[in-house]
N, C-alpha and C. Protein backbone atom coordinates (compact mmCIF):
# COMPACT_ATOMS: atom_id res chain seq x y z
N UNK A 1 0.84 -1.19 0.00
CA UNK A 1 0.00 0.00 0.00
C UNK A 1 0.88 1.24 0.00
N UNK A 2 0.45 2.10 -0.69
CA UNK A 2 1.44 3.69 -0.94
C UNK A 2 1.12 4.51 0.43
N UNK A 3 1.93 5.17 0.76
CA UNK A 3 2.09 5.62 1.63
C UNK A 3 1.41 7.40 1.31
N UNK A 4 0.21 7.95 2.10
CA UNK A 4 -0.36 9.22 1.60
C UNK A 4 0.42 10.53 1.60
N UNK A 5 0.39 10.98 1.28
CA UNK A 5 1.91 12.25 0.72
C UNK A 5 1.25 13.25 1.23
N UNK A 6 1.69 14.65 1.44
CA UNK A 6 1.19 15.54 1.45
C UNK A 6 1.70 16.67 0.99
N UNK A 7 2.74 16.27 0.07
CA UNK A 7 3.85 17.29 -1.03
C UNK A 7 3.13 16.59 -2.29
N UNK A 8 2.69 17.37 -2.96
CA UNK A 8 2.24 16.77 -4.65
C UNK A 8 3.07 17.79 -5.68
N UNK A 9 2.69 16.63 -7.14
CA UNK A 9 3.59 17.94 -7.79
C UNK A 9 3.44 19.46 -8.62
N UNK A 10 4.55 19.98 -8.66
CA UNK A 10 4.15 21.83 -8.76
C UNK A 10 4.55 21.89 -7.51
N UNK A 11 4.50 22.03 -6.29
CA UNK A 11 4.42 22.64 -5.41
C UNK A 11 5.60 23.30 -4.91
N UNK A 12 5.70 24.20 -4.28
CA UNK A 12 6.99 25.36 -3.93
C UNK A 12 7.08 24.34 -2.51
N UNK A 13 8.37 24.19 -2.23
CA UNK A 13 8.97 23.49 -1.42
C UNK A 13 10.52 24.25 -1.08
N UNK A 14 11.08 23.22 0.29
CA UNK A 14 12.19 24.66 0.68
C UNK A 14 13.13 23.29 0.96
N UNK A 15 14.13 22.80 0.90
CA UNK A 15 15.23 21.53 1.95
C UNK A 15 15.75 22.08 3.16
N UNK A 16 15.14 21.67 4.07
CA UNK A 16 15.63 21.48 5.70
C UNK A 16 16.70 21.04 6.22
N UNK A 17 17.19 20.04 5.49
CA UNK A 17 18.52 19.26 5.96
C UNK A 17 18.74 18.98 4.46
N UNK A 18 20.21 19.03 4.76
CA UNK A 18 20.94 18.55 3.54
C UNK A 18 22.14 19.08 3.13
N UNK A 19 22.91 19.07 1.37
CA UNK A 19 23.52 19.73 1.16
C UNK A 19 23.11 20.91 0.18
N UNK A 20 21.32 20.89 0.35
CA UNK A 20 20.81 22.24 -0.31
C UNK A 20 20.15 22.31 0.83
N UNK A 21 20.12 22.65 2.22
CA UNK A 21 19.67 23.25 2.92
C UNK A 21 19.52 24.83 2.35
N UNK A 22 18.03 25.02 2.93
CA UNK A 22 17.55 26.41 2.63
C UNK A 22 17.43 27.20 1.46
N UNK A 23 17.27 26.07 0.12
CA UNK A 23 17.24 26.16 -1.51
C UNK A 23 15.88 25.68 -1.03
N UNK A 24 15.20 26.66 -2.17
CA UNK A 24 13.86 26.15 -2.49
C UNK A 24 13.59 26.00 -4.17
N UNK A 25 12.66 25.55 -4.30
CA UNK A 25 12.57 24.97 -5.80
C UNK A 25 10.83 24.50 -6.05
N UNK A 26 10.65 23.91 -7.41
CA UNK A 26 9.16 23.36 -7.01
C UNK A 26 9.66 22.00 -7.56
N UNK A 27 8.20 20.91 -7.13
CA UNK A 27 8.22 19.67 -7.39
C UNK A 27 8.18 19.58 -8.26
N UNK A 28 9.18 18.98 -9.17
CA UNK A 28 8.64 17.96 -10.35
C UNK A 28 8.21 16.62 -10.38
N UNK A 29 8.49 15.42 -9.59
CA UNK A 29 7.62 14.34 -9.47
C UNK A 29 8.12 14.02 -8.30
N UNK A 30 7.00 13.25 -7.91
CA UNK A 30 6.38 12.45 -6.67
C UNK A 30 6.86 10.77 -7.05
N UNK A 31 7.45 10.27 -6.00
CA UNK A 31 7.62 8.48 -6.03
C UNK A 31 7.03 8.27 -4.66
N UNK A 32 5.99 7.70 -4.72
CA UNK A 32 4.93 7.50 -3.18
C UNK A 32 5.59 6.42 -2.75
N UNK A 33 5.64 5.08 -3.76
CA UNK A 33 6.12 3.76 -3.18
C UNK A 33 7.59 3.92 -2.51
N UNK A 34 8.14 5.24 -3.31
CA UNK A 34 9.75 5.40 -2.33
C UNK A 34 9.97 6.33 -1.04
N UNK A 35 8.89 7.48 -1.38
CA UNK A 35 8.60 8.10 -0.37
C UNK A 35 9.58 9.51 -1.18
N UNK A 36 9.69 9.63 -1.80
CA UNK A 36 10.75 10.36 -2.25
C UNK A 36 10.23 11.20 -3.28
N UNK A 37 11.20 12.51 -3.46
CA UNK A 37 10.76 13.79 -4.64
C UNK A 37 12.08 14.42 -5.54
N UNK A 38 11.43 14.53 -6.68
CA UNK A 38 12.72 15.26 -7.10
C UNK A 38 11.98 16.93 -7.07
N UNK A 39 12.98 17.30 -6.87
CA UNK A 39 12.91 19.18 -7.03
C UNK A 39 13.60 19.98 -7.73
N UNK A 40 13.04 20.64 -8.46
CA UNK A 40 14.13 21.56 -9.56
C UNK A 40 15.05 22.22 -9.38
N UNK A 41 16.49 21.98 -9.76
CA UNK A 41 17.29 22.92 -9.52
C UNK A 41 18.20 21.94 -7.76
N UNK A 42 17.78 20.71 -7.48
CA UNK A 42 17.87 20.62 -6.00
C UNK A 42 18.53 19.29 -6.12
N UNK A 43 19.28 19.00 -5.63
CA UNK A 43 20.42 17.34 -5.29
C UNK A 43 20.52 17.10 -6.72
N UNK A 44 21.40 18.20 -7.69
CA UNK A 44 22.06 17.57 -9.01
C UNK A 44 23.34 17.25 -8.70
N UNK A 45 23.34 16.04 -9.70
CA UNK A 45 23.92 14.78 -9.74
C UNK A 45 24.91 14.95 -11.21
N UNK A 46 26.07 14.83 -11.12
CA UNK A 46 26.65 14.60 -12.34
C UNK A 46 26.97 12.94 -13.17
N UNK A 47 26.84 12.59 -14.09
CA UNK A 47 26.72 11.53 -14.87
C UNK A 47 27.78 11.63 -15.99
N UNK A 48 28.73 11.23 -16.43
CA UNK A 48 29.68 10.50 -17.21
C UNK A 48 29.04 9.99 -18.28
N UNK A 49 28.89 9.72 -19.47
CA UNK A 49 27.62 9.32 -20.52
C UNK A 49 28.48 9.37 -21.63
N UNK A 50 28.65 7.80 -21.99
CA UNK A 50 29.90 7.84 -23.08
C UNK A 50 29.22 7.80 -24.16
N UNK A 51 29.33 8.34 -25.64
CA UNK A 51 28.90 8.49 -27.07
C UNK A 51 28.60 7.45 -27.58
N UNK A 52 27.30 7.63 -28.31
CA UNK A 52 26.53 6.55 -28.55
C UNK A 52 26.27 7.16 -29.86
N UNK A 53 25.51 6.13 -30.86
CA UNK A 53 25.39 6.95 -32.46
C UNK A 53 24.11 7.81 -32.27
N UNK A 54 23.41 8.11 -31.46
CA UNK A 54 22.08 8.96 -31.10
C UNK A 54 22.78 10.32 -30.19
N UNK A 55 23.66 10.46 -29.56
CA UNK A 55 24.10 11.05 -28.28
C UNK A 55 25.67 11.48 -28.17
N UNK A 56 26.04 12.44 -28.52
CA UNK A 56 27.83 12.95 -28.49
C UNK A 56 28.20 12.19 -26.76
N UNK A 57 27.29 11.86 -25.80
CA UNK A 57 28.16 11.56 -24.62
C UNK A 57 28.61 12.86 -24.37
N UNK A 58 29.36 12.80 -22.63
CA UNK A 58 29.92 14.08 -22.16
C UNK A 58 29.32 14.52 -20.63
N UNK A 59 29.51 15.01 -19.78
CA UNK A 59 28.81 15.25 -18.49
C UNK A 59 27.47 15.61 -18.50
N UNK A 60 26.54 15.11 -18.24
CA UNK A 60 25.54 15.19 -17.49
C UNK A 60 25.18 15.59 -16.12
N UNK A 61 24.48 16.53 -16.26
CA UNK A 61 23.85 17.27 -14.71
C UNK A 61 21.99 17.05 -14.44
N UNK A 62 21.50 16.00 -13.75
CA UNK A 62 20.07 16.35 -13.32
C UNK A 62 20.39 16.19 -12.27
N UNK A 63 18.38 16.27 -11.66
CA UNK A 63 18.13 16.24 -10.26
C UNK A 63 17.82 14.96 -9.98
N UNK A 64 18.59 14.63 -9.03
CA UNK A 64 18.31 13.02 -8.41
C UNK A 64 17.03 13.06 -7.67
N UNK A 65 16.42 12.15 -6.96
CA UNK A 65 15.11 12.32 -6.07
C UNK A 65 16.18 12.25 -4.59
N UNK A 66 15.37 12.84 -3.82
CA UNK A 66 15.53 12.89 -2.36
C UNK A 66 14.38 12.80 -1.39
N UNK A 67 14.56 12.04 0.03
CA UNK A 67 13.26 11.47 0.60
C UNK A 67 12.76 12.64 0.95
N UNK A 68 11.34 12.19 0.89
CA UNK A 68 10.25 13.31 1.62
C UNK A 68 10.49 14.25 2.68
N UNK A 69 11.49 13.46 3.46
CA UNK A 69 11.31 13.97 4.89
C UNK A 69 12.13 15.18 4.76
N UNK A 70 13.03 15.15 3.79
CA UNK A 70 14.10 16.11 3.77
C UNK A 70 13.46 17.80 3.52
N UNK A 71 12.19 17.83 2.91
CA UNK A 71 11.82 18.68 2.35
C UNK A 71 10.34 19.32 2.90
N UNK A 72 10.11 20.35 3.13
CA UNK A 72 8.64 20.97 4.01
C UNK A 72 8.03 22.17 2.81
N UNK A 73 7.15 21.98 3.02
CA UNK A 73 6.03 22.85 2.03
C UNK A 73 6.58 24.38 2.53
N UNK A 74 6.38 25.57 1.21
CA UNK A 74 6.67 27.00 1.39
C UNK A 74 5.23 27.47 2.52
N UNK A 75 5.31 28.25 3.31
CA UNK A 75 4.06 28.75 3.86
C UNK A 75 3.68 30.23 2.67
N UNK A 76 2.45 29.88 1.87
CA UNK A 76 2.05 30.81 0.90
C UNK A 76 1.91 32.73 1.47
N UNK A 77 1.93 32.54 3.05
CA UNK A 77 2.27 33.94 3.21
C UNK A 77 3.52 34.55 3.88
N UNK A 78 4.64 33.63 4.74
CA UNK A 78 5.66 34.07 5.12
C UNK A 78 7.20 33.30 3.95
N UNK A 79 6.73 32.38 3.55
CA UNK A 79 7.48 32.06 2.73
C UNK A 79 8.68 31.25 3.53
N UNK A 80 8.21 30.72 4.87
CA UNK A 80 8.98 29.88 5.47
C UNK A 80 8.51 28.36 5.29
N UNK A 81 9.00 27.38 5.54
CA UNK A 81 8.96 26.06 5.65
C UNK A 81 7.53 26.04 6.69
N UNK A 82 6.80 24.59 6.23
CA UNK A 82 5.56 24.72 7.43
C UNK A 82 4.63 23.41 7.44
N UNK A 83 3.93 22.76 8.28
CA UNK A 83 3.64 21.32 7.91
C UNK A 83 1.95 21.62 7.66
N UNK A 84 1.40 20.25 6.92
CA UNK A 84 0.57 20.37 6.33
C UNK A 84 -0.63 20.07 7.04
N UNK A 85 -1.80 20.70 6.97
CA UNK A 85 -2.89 19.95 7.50
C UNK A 85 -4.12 19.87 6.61
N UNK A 86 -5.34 19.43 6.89
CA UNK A 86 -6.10 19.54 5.73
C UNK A 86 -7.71 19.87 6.52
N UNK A 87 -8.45 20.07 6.26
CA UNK A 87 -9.73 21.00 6.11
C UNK A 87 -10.92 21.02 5.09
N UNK A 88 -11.81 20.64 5.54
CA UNK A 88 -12.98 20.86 4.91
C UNK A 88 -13.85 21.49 4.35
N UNK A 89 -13.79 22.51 3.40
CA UNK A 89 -14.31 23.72 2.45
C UNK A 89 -15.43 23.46 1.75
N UNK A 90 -16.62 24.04 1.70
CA UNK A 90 -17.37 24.30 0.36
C UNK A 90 -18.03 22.61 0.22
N UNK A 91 -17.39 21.07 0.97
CA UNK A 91 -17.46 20.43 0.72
C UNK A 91 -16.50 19.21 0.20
N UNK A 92 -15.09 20.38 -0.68
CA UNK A 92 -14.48 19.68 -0.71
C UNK A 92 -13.13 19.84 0.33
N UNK A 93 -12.17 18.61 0.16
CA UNK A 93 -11.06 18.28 1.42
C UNK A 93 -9.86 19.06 0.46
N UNK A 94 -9.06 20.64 1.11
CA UNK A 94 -8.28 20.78 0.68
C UNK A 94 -6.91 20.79 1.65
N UNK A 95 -5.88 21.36 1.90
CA UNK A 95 -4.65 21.36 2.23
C UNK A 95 -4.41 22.65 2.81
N UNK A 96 -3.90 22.91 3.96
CA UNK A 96 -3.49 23.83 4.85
C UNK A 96 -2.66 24.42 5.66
N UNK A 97 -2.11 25.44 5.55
CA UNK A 97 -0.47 25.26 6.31
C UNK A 97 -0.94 25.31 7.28
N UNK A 98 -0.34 24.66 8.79
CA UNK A 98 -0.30 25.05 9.19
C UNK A 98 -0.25 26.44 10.03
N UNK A 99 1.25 26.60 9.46
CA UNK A 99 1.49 27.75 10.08
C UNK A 99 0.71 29.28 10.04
N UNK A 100 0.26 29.62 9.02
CA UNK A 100 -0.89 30.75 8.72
C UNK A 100 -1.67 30.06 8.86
N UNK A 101 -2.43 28.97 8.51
CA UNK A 101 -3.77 28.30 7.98
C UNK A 101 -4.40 28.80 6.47
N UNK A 102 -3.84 29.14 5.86
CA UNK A 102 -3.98 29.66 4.65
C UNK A 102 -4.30 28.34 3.55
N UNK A 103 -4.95 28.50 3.00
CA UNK A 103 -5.42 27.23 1.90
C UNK A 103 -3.98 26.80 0.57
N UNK A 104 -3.55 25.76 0.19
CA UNK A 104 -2.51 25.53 -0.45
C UNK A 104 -3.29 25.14 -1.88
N UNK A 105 -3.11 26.01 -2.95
CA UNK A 105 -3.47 25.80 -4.14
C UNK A 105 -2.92 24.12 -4.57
């Protein structure tokens, strides 16, 4: 069974621990079964990639994924790190910082 997330992707995110502590970036994908995210611009990785008849080869730079835990949602009005809660609107169940209580698009 997948484990329920509460970082999806798009979302403005900040790294707490790490060696991009205090880089923020947004999500580009979600791995639920790993628990893990990659983020733009965040834990690039260099790659060695020898020439192939499609591909000159030569260094490669992406973003590796890094676990969930490493990473906390932007708060949409102070723009600090902040944990998630969720709330009942209009009917439907949306997402909430904590920290303001402000609704998370």
């Amino acid at each position: 069974m997948q484990p329920k997330l509460k970082i999806k992707k798009g979302d403005e995110v900040i790294v707490v621990t790490g060696k991009d502590k205090g880089k923020k970036g947004q999500v580009l994908e979600v791995l639920p079964t790993k628990s893990r995210v990659k983020v733009q611009g965040i834990n690039l990785v260099k790659r060695h990639r020898r020439p192939t008849q499609t591909s000159p080869g030569g260094i490669d730079s992406f973003e590796a994924s890094m676990h969930i835990s490493n990473v906390a949602l932007v708060d949409p009005v102070s723009g600090k790190a902040t944990r998630v809660g969720y709330s009942v609107e209009d009917g439907n169940k949306v997402r909430v910082a904590k920290a303001s209580g402000k609704v998370i698009s």
